[in-house]
PDB file of N, CA and C in Angstrom:
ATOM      1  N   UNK A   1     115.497  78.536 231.872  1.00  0.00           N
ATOM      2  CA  UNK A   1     114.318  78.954 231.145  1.00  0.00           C
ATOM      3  C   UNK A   1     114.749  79.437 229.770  1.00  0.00           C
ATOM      4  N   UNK A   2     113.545  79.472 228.571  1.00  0.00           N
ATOM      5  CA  UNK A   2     114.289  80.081 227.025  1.00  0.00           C
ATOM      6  C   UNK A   2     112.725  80.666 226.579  1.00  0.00           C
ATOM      7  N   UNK A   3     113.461  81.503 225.821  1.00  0.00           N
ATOM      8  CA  UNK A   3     112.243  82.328 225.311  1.00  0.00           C
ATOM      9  C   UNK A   3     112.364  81.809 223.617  1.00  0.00           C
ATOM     10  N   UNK A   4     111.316  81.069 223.123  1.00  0.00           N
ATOM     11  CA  UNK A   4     111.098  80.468 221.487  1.00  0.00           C
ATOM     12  C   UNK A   4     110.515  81.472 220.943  1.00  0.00           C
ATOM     13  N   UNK A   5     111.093  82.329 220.309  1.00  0.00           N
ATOM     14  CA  UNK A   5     110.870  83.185 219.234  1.00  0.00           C
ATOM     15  C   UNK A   5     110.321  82.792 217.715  1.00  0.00           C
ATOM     16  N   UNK A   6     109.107  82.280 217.415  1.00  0.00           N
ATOM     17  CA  UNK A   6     108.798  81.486 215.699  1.00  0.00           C
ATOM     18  C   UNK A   6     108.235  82.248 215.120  1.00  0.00           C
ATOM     19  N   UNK A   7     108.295  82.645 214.023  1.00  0.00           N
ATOM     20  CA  UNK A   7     107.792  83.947 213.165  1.00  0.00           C
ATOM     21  C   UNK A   7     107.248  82.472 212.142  1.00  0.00           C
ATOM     22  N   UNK A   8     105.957  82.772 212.158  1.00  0.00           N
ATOM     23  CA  UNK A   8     104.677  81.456 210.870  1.00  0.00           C
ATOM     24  C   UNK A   8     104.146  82.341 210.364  1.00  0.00           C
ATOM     25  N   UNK A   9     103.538  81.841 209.172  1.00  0.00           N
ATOM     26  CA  UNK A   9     102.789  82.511 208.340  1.00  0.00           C
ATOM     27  C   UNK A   9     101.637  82.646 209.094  1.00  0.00           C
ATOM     28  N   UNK A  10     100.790  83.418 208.824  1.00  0.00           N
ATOM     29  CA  UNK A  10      99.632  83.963 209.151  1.00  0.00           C
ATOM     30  C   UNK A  10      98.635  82.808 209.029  1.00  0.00           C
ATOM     31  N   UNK A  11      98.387  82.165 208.004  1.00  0.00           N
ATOM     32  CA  UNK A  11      97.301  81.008 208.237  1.00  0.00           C
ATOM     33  C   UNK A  11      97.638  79.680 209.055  1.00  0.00           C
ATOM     34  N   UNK A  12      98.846  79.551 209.647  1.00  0.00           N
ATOM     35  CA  UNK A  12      99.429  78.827 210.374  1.00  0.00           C
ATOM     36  C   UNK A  12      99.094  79.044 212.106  1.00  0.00           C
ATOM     37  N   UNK A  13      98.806  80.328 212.389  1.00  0.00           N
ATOM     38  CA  UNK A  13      98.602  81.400 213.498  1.00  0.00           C
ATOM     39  C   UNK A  13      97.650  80.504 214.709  1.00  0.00           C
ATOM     40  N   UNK A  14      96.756  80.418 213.956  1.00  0.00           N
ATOM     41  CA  UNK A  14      95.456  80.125 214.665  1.00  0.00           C
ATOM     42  C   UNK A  14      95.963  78.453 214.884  1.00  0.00           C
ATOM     43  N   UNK A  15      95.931  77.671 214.199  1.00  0.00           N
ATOM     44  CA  UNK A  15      96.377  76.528 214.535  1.00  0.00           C
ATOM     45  C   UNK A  15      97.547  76.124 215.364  1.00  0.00           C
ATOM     46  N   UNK A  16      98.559  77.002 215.577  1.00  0.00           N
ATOM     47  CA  UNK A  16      99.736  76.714 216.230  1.00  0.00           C
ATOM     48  C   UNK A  16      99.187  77.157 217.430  1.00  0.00           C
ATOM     49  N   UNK A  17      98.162  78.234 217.782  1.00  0.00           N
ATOM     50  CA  UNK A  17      98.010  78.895 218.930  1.00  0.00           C
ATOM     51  C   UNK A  17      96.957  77.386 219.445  1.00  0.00           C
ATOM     52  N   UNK A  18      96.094  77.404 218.578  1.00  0.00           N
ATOM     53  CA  UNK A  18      95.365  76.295 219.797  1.00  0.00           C
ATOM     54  C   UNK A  18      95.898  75.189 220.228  1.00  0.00           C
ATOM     55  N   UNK A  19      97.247  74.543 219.417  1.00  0.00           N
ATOM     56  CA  UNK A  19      97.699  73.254 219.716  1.00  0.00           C
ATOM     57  C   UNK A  19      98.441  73.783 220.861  1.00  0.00           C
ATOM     58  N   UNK A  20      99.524  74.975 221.289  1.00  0.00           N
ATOM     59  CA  UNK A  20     100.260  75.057 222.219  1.00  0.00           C
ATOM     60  C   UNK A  20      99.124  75.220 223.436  1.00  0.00           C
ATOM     61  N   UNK A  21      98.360  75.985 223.370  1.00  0.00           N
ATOM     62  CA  UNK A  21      97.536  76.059 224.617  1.00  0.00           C
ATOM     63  C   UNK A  21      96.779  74.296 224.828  1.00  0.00           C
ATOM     64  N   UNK A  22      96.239  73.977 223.801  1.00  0.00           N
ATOM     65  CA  UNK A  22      96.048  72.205 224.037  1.00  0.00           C
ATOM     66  C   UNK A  22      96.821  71.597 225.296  1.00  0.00           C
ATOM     67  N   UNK A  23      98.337  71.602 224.905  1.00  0.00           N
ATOM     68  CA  UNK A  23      98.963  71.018 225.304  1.00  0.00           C
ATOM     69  C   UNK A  23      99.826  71.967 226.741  1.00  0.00           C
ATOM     70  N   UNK A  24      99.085  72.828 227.050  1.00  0.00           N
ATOM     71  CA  UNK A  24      99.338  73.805 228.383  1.00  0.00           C
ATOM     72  C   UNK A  24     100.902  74.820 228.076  1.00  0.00           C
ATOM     73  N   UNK A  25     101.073  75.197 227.409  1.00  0.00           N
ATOM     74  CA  UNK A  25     102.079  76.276 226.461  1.00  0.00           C
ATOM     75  C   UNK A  25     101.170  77.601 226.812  1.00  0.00           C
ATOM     76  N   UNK A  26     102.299  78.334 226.909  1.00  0.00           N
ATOM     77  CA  UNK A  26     101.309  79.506 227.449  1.00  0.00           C
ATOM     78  C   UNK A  26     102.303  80.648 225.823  1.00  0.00           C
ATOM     79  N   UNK A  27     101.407  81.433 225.080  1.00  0.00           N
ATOM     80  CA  UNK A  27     102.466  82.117 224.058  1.00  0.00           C
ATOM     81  C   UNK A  27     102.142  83.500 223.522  1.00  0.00           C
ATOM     82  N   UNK A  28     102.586  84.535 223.533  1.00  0.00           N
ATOM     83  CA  UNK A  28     102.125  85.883 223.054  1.00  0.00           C
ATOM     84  C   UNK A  28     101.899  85.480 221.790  1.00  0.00           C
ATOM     85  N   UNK A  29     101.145  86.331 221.051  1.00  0.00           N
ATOM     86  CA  UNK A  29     100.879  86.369 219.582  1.00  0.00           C
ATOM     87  C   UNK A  29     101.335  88.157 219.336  1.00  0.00           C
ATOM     88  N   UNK A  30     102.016  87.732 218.510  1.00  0.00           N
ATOM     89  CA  UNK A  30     102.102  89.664 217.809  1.00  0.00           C
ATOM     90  C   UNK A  30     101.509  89.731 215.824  1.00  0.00           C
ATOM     91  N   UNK A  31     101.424  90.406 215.516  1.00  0.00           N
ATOM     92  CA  UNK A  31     101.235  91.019 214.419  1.00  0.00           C
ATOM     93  C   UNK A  31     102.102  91.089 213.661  1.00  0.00           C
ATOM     94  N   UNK A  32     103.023  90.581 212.623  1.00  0.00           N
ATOM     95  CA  UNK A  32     104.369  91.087 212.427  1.00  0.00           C
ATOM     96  C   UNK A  32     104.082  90.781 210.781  1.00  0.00           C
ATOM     97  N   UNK A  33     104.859  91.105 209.414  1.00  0.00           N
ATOM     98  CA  UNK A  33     105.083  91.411 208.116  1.00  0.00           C
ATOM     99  C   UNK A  33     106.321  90.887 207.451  1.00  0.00           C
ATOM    100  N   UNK A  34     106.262  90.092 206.714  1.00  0.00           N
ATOM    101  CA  UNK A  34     107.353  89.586 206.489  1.00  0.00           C
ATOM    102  C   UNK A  34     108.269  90.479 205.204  1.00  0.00           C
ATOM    103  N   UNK A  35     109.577  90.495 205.588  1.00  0.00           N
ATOM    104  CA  UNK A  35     110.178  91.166 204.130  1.00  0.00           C
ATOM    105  C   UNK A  35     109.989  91.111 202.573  1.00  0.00           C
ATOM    106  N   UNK A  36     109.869  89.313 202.516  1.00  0.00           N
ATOM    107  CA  UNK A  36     110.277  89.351 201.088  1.00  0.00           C
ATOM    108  C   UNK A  36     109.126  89.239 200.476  1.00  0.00           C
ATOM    109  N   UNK A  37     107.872  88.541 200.489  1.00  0.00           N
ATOM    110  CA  UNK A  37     106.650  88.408 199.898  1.00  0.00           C
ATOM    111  C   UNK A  37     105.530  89.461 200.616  1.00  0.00           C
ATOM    112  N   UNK A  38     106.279  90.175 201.571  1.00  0.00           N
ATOM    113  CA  UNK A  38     105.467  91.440 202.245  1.00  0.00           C
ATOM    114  C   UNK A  38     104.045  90.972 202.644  1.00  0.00           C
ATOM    115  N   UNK A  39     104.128  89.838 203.218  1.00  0.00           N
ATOM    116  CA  UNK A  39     103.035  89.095 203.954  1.00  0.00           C
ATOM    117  C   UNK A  39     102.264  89.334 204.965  1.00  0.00           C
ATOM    118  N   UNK A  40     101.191  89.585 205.428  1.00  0.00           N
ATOM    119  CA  UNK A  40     101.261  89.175 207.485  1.00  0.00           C
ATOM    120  C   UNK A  40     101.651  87.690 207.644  1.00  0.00           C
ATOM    121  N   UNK A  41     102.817  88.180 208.947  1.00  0.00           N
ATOM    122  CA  UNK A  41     102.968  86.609 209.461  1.00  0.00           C
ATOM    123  C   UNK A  41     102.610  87.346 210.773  1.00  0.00           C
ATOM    124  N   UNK A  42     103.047  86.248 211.961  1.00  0.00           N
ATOM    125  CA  UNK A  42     102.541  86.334 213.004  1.00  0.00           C
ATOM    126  C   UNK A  42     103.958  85.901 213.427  1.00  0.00           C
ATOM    127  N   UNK A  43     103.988  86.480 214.919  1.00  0.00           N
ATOM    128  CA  UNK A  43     105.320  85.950 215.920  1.00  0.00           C
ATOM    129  C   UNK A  43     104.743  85.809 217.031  1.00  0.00           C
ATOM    130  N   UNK A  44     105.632  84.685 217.282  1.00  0.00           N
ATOM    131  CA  UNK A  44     105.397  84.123 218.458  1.00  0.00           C
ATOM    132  C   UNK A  44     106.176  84.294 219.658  1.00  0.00           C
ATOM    133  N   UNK A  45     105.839  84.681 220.978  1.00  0.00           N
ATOM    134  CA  UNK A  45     106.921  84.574 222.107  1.00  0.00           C
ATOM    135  C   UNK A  45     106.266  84.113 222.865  1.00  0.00           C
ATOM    136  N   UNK A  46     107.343  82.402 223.134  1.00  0.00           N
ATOM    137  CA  UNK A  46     106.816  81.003 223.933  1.00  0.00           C
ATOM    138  C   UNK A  46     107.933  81.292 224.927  1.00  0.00           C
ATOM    139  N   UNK A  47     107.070  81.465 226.606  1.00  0.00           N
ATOM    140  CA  UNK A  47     108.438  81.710 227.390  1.00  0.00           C
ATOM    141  C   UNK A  47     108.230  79.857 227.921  1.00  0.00           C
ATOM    142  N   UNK A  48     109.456  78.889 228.446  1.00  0.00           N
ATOM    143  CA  UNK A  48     109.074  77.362 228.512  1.00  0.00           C
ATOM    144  C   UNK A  48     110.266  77.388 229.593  1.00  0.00           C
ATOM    145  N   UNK A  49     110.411  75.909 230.105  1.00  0.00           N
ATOM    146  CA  UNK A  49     111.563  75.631 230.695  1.00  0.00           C
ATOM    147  C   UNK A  49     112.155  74.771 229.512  1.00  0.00           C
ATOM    148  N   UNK A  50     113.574  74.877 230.007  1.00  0.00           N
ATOM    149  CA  UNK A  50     114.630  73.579 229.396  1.00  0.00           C
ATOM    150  C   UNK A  50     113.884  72.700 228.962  1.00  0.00           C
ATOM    151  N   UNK A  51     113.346  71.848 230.006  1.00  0.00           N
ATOM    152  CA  UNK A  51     113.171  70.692 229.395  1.00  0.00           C
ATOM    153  C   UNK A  51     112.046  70.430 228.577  1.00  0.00           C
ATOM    154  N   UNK A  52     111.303  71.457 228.407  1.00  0.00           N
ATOM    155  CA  UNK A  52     110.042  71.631 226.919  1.00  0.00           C
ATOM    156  C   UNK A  52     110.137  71.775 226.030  1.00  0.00           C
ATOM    157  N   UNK A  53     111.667  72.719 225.622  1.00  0.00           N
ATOM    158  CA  UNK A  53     111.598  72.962 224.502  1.00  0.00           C
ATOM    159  C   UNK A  53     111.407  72.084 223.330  1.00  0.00           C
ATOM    160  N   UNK A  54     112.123  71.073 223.113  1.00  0.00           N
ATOM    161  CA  UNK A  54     111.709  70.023 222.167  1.00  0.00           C
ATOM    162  C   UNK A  54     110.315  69.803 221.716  1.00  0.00           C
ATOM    163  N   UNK A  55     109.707  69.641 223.168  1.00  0.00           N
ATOM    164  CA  UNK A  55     108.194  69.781 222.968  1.00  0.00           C
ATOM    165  C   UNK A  55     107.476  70.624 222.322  1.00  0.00           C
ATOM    166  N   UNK A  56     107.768  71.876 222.623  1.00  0.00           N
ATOM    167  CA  UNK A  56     107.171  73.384 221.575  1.00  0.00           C
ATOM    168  C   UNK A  56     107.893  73.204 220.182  1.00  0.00           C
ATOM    169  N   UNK A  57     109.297  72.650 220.412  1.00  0.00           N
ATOM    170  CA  UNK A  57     109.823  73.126 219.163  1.00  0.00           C
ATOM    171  C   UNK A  57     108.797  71.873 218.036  1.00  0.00           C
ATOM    172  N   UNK A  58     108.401  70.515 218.951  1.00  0.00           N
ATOM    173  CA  UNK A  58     107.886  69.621 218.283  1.00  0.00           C
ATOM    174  C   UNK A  58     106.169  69.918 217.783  1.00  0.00           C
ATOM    175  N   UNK A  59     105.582  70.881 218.214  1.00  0.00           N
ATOM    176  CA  UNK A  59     104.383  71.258 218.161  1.00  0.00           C
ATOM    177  C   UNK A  59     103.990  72.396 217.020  1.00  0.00           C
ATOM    178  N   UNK A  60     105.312  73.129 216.895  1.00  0.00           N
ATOM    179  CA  UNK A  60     105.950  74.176 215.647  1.00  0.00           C
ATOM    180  C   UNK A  60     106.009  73.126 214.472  1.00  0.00           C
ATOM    181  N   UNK A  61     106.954  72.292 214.539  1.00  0.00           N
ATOM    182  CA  UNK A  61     106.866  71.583 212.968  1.00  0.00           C
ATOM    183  C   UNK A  61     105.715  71.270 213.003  1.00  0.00           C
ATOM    184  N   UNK A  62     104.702  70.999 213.662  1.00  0.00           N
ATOM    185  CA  UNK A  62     103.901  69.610 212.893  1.00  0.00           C
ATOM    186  C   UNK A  62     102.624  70.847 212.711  1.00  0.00           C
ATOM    187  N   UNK A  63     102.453  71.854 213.536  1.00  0.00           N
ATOM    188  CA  UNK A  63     101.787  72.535 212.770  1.00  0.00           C
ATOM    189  C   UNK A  63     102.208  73.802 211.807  1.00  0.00           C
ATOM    190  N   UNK A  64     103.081  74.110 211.539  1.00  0.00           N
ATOM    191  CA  UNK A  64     103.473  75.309 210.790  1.00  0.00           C
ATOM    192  C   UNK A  64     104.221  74.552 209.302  1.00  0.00           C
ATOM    193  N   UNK A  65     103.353  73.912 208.426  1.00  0.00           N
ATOM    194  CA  UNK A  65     104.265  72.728 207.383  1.00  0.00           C
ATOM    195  C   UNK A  65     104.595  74.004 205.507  1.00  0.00           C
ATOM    196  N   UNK A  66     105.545  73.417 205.525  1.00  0.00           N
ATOM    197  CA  UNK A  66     105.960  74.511 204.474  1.00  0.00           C
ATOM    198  C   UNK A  66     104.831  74.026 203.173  1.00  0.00           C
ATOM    199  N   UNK A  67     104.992  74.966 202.050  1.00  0.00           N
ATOM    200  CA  UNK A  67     104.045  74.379 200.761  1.00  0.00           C
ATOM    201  C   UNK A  67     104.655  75.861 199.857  1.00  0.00           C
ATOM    202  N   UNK A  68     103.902  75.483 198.635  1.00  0.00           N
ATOM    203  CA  UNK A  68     104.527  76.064 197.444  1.00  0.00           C
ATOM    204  C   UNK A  68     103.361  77.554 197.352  1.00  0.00           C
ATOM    205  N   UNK A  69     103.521  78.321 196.680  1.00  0.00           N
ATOM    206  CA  UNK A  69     103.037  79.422 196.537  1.00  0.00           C
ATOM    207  C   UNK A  69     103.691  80.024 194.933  1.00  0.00           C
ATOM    208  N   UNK A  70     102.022  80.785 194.508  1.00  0.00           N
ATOM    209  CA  UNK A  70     102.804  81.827 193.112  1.00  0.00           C
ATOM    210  C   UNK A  70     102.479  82.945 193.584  1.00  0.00           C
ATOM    211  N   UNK A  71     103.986  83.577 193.203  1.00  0.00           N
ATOM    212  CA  UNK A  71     103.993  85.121 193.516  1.00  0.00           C
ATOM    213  C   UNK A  71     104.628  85.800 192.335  1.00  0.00           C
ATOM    214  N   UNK A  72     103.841  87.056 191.968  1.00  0.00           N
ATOM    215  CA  UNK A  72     104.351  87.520 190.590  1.00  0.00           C
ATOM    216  C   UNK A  72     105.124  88.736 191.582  1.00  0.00           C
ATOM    217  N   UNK A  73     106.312  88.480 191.237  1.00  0.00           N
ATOM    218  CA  UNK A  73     107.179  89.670 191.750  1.00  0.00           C
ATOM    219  C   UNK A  73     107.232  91.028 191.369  1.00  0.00           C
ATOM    220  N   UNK A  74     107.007  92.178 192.199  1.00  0.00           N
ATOM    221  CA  UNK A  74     106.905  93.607 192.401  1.00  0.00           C
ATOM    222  C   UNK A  74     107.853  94.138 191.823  1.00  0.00           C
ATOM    223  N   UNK A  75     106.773  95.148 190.962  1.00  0.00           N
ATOM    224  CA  UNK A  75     107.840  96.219 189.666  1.00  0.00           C
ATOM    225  C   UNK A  75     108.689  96.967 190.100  1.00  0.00           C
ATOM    226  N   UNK A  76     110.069  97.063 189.806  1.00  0.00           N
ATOM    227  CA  UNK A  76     110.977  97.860 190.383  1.00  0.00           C
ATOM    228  C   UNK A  76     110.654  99.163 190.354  1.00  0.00           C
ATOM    229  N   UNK A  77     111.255  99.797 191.623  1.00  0.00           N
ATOM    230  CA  UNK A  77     110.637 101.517 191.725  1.00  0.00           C
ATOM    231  C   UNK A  77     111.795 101.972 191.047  1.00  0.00           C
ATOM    232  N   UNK A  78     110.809 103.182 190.373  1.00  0.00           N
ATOM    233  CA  UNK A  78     111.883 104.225 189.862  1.00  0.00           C
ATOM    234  C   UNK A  78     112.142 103.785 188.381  1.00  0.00           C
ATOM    235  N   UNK A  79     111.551 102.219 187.755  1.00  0.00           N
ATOM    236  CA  UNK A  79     111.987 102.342 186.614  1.00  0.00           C
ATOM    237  C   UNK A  79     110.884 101.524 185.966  1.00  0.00           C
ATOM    238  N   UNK A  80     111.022 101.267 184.410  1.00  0.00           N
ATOM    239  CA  UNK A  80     110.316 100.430 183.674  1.00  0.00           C
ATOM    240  C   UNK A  80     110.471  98.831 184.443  1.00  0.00           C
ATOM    241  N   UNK A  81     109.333  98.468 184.173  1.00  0.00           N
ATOM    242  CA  UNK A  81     109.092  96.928 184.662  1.00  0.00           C
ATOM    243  C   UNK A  81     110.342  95.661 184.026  1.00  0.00           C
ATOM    244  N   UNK A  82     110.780  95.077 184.483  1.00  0.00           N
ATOM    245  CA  UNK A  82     112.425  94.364 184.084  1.00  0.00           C
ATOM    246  C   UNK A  82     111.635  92.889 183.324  1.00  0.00           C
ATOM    247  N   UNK A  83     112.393  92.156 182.946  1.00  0.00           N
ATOM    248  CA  UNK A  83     112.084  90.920 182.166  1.00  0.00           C
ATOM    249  C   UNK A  83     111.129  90.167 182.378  1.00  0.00           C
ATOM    250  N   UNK A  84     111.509  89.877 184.197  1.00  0.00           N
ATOM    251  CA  UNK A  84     110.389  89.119 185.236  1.00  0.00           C
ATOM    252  C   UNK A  84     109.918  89.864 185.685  1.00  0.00           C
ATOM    253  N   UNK A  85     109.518  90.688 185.438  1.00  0.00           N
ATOM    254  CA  UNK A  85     107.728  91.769 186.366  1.00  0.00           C
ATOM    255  C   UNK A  85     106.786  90.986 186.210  1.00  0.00           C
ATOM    256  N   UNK A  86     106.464  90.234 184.998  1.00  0.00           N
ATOM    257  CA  UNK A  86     105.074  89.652 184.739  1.00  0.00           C
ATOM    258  C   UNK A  86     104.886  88.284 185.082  1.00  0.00           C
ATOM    259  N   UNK A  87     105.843  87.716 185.194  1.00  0.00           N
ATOM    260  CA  UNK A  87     106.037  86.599 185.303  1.00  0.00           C
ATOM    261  C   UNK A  87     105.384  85.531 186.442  1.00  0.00           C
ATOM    262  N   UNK A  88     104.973  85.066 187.083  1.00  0.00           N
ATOM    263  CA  UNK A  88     104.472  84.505 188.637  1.00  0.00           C
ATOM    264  C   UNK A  88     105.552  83.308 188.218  1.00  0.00           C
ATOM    265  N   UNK A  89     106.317  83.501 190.043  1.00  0.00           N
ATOM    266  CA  UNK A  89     107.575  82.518 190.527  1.00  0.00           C
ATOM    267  C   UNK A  89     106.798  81.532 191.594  1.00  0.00           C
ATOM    268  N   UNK A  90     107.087  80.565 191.575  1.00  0.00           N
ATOM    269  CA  UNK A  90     106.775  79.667 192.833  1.00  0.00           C
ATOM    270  C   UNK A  90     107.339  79.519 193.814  1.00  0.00           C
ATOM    271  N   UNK A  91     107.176  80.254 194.921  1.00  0.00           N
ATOM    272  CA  UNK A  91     108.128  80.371 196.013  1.00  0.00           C
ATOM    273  C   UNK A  91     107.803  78.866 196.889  1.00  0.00           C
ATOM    274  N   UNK A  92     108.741  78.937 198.209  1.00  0.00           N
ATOM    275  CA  UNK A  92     108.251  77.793 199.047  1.00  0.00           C
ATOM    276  C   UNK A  92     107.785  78.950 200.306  1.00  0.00           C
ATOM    277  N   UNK A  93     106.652  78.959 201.073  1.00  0.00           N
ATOM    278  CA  UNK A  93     106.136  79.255 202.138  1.00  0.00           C
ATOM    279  C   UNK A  93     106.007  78.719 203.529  1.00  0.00           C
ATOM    280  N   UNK A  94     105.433  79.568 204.191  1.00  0.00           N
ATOM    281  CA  UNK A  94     105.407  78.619 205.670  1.00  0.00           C
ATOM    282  C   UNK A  94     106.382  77.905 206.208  1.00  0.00           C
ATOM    283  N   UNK A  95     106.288  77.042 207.178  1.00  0.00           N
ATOM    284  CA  UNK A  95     107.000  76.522 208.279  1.00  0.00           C
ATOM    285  C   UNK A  95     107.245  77.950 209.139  1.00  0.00           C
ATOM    286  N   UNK A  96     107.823  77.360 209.320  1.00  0.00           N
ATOM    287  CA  UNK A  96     108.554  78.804 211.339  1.00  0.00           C
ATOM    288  C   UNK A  96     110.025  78.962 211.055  1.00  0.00           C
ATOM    289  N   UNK A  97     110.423  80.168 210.901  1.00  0.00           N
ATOM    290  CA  UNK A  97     111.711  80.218 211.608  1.00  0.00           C
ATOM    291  C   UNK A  97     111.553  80.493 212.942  1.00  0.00           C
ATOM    292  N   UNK A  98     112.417  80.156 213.976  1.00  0.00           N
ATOM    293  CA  UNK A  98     112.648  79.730 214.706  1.00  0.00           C
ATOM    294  C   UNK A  98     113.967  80.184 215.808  1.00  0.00           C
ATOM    295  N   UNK A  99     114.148  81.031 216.574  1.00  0.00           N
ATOM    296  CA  UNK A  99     115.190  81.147 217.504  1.00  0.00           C
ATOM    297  C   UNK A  99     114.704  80.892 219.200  1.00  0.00           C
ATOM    298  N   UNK A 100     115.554  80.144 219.768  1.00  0.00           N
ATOM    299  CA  UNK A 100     115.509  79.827 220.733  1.00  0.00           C
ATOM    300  C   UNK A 100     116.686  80.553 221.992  1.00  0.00           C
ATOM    301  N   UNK A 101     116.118  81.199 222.711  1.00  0.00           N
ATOM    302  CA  UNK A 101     117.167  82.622 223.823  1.00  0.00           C
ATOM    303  C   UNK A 101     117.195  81.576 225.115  1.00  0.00           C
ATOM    304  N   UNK A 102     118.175  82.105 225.385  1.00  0.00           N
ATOM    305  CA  UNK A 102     118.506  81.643 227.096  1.00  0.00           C
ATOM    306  C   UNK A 102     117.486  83.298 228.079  1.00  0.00           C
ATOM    307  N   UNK A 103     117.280  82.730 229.241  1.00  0.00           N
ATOM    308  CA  UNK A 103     116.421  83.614 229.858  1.00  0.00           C
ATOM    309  C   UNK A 103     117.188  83.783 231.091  1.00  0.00           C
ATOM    310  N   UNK A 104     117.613  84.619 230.973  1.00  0.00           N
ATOM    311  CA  UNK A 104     118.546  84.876 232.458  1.00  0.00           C
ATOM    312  C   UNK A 104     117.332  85.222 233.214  1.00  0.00           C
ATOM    313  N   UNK A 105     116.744  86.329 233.480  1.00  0.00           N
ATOM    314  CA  UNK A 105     115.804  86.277 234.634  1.00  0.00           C
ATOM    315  C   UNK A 105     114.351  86.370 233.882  1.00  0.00           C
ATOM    316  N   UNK A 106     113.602  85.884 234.783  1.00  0.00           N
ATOM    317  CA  UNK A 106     112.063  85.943 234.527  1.00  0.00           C
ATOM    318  C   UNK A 106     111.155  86.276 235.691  1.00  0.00           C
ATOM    319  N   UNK A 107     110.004  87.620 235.357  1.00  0.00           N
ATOM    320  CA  UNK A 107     109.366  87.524 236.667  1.00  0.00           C
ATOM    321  C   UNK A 107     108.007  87.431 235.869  1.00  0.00           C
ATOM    322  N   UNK A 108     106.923  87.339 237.256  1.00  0.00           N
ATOM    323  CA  UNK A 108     105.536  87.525 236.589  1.00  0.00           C
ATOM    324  C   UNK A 108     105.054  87.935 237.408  1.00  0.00           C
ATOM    325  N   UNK A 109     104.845  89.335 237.098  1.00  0.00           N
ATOM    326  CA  UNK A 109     104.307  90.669 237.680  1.00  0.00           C
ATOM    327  C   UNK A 109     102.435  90.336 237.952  1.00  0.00           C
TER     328      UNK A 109
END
């Protein structure tokens, strides 16, 4: 058994959740914030057997697809605003990271 750990962006959430249940995926949803663009994303914990994973992991790409974003980066604390304070950068967003655990035991209480 493995527990798929995918941290998606937040507008990705809702769509990844209905395709895994579609396709009989059973998956917690949590609430979670991302570091660098201080986002809501969402995490996922997909508990599966072996031989699914491909399958979830294949249901993650096709709905969680990366794309471009402008973000004007946050004034440093503690001092005057630096060269790029004003500036808006184009980051890349979305897709899933992604870790996949071995599950030594599993019950369901």
């Amino acid at each position: 058994m493995k527990l798929i750990i995918a941290v998606v962006q937040d507008t990705d959430a809702g769509r990844l959740l209905n395709a895994l249940m579609k396709d009989g995926h059973r998956a917690t949803k949590l609430a979670s914030t991302g570091g660098f663009l201080r986002e809501g994303n969402t995490t996922f914990l997909i508990g599966t057997e072996d031989d699914k994973v491909d399958e979830v992991l294949g249901i993650i790409e096709k709905t969680c697809r990366s794309r471009t974003q402008l973000v004007t980066p946050a004034t440093p604390l503690g001092g005057a605003p630096g060269p790029y304070a004003s500036f808006p950068v184009e980051v890349l967003v979305g897709g899933a990271t992604v870790f996949v655990l071995n599950v030594e035991r599993f019950e369901k209480l």
